[in-house]
Protein backbone atom coordinates (compact mmCIF):
# COMPACT_ATOMS: atom_id res chain seq x y z
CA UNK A 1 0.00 0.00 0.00
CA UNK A 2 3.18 2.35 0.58
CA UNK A 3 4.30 1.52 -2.67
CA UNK A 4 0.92 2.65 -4.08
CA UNK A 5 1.08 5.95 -2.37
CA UNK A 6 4.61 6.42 -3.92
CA UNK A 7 3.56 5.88 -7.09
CA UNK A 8 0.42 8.31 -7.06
CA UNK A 9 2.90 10.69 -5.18
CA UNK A 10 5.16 10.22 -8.33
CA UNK A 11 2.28 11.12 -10.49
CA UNK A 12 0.86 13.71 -9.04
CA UNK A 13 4.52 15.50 -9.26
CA UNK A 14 4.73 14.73 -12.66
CA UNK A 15 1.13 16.31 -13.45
CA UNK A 16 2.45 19.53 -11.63
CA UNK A 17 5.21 19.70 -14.54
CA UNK A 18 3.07 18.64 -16.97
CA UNK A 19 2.09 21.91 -18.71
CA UNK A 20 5.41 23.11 -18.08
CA UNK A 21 6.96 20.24 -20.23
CA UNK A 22 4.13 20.64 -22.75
CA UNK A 23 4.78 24.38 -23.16
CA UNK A 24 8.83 24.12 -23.80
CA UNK A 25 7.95 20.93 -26.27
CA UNK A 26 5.28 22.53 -28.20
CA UNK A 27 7.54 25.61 -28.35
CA UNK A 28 10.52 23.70 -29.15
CA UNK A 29 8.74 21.96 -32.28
CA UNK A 30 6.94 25.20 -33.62
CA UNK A 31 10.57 27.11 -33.45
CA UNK A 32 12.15 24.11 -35.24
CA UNK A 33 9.68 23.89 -37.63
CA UNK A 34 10.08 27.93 -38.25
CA UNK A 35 13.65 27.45 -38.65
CA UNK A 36 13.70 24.76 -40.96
CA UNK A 37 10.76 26.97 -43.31
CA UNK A 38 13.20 29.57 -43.26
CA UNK A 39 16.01 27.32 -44.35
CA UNK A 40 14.05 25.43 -46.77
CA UNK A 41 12.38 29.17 -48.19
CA UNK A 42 16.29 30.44 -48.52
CA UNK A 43 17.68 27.47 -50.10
CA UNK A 44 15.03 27.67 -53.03
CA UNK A 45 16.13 31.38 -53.15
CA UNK A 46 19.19 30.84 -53.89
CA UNK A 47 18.72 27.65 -56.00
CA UNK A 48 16.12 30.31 -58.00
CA UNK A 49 19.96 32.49 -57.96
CA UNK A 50 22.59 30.70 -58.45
CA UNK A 51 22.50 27.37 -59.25
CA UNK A 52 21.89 24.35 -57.29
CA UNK A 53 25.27 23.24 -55.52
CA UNK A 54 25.39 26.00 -53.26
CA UNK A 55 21.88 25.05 -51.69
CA UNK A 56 21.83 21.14 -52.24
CA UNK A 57 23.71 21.32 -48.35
CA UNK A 58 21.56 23.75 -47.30
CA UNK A 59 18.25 21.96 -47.68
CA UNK A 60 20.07 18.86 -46.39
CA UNK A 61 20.73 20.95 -43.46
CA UNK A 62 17.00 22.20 -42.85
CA UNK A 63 15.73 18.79 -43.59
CA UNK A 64 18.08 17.19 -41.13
CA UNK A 65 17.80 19.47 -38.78
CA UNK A 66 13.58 19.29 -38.71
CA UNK A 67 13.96 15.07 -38.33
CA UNK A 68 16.17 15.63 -35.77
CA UNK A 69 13.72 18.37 -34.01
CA UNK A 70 10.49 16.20 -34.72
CA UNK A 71 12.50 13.07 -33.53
CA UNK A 72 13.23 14.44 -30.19
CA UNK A 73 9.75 16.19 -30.11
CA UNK A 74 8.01 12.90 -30.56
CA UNK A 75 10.34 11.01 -27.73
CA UNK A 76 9.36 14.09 -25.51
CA UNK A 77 5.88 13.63 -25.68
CA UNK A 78 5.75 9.71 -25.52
CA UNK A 79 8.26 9.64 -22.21
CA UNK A 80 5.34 12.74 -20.61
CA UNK A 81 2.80 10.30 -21.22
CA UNK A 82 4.57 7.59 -20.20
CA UNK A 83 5.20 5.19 -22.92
């Protein structure tokens, strides 16, 4: 029965940081996603510009960079709900 209070003890701790932890994850993934627009909007720019090599590592970059950002988003959200 201790154990059992420990646990919901747990719980209820984690609920208190819940909305915390949502906000900075949400906030997290919208800014990634912003800055890999914004990479991905530039490096068509400058493909339109110049040519393609120069941008051919930039929209590696962005795409990268928004796997990367939705991969940790996703492990983020699964570990708050507790999978």
């Amino acid at each position: 029965m201790k154990r059992l209070e420990n646990v919901m003890e747990n719980n209820n701790l984690a609920l208190s940081f819940g909305p915390a932890i949502d906000f900075f994850v949400d906030w997290g993934f919208k800014i990634a996603l912003l800055i890999f627009v914004v990479v991905f909007i530039s490096s068509l720019i400058t493909t339109y510009f110049n040519g393609a090599l120069h941008t051919n590592a930039l929209s590696v970059f962005g795409l990268t960079g928004y796997l990367i950002a939705s991969a940790i988003y996703q492990g983020l959200n699964d570990h708050h709900r507790g999978y």
